[in-house]
Protein backbone atom coordinates (compact mmCIF):
# COMPACT_ATOMS: atom_id res chain seq x y z
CA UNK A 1 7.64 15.70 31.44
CA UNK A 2 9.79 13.01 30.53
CA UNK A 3 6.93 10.44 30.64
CA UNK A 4 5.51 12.71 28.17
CA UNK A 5 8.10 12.68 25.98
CA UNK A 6 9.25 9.30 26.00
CA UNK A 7 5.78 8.61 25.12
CA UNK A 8 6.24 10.73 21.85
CA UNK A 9 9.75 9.46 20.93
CA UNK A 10 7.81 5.83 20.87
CA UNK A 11 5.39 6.68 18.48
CA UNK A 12 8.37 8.16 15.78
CA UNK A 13 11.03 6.18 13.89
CA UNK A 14 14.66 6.49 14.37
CA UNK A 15 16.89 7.29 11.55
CA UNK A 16 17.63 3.84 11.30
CA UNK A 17 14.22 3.12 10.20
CA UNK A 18 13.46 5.79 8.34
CA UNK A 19 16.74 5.26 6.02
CA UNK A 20 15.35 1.85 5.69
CA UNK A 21 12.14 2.51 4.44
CA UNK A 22 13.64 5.55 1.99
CA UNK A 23 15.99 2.37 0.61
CA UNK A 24 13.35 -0.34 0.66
CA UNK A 25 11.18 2.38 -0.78
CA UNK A 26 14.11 3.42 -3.74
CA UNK A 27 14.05 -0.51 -4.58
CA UNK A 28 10.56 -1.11 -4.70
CA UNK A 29 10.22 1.26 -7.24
CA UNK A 30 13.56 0.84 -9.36
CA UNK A 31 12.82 -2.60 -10.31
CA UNK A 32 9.21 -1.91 -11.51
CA UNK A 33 10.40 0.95 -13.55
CA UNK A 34 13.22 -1.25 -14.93
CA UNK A 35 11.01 -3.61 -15.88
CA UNK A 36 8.82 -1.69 -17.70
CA UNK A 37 11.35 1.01 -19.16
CA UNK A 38 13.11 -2.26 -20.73
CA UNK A 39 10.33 -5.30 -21.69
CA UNK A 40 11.82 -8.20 -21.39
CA UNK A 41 9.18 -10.29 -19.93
CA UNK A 42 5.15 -10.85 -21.27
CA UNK A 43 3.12 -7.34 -20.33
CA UNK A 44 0.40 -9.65 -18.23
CA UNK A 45 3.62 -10.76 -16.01
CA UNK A 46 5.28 -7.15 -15.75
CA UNK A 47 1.61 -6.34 -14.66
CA UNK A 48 1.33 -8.37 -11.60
CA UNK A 49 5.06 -8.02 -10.74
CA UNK A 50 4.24 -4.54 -10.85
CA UNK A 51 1.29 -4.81 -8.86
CA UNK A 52 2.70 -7.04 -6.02
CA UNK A 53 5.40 -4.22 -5.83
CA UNK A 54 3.08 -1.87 -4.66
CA UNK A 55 1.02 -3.74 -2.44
CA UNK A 56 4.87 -4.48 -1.22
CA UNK A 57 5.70 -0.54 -1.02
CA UNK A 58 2.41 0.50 0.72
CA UNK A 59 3.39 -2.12 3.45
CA UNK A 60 6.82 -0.63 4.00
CA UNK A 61 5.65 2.83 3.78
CA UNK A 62 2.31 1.74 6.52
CA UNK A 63 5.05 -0.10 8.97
CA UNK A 64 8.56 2.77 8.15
CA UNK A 65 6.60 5.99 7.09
CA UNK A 66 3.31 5.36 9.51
CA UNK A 67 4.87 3.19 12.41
CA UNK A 68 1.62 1.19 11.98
CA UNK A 69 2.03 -2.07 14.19
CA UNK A 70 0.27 -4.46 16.17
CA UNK A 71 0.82 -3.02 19.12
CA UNK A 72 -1.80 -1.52 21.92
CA UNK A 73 -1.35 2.13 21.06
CA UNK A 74 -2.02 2.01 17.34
CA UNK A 75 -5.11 -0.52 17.85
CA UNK A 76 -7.70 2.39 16.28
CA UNK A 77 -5.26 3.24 13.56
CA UNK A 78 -4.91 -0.06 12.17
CA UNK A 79 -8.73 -0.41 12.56
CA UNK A 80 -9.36 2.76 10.73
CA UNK A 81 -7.07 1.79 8.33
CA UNK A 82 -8.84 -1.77 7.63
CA UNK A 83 -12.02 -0.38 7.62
CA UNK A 84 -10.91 2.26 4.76
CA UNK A 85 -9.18 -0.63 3.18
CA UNK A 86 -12.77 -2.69 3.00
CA UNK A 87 -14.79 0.23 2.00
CA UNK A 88 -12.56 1.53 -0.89
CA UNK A 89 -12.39 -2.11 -2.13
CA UNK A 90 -16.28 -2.33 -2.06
CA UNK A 91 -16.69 0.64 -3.82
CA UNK A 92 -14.31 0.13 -6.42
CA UNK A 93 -14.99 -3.37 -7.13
CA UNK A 94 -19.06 -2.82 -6.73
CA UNK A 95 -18.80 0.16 -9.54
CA UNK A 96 -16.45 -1.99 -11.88
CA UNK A 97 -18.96 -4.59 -11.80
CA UNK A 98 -21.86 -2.04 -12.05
CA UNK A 99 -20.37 -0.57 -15.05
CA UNK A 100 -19.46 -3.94 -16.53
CA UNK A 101 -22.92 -5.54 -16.06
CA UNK A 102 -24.45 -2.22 -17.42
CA UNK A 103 -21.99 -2.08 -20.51
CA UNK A 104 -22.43 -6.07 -20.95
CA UNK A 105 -26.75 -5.81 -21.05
CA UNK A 106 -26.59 -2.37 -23.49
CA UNK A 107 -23.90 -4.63 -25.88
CA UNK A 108 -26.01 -8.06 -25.93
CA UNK A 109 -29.18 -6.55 -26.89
């Protein structure tokens, strides 16, 4: 029983780690809104500080929220999760350039 449970208690976060992620989480998305709420800087720059916040966030939220790691036991999960990762970029990148070549040949003719 107890190697059961010990087991289980590995695989969740303490509170430690989950009041670090809910604060890491608060900031990553308080200075984004900030910055767009009051413009100060060029839109294109806001843009990719505001993207690179939330590639930033879903890390924190993979590694605090998930307990995602490197380690032995979550080997499959973090392969599942790259393979999902390389299909949703194919498909979203293959139809944005589907729909730009297609809306590029109907314009130029």
């Amino acid at each position: 029983m107890s190697n059961l449970q010990s087991s289980v208690d590995a695989s969740h976060g303490s509170a430690k780690s989950y009041l670090t992620g809910f604060v890491l989480s608060v900031i990553l998305t308080v200075i984004p809104f900030a910055l767009v709420m009051y413009p100060t800087l060029p839109k294109p720059l806001t843009a990719g500080i505001v993207a690179v916040f939330a590639v930033i966030q879903i890390v924190v939220h993979l590694i605090y929220f998930l307990h995602l790691d490197f380690s032995p036991q979550q080997r499959w999960n973090l392969t599942a999760l790259v393979f999902s990762t390389v299909v949703i970029a194919l498909l979203v990148g293959l139809s944005l350039w589907i729909m730009y070549s297609v809306h590029h040949n109907m314009l130029a003719h």
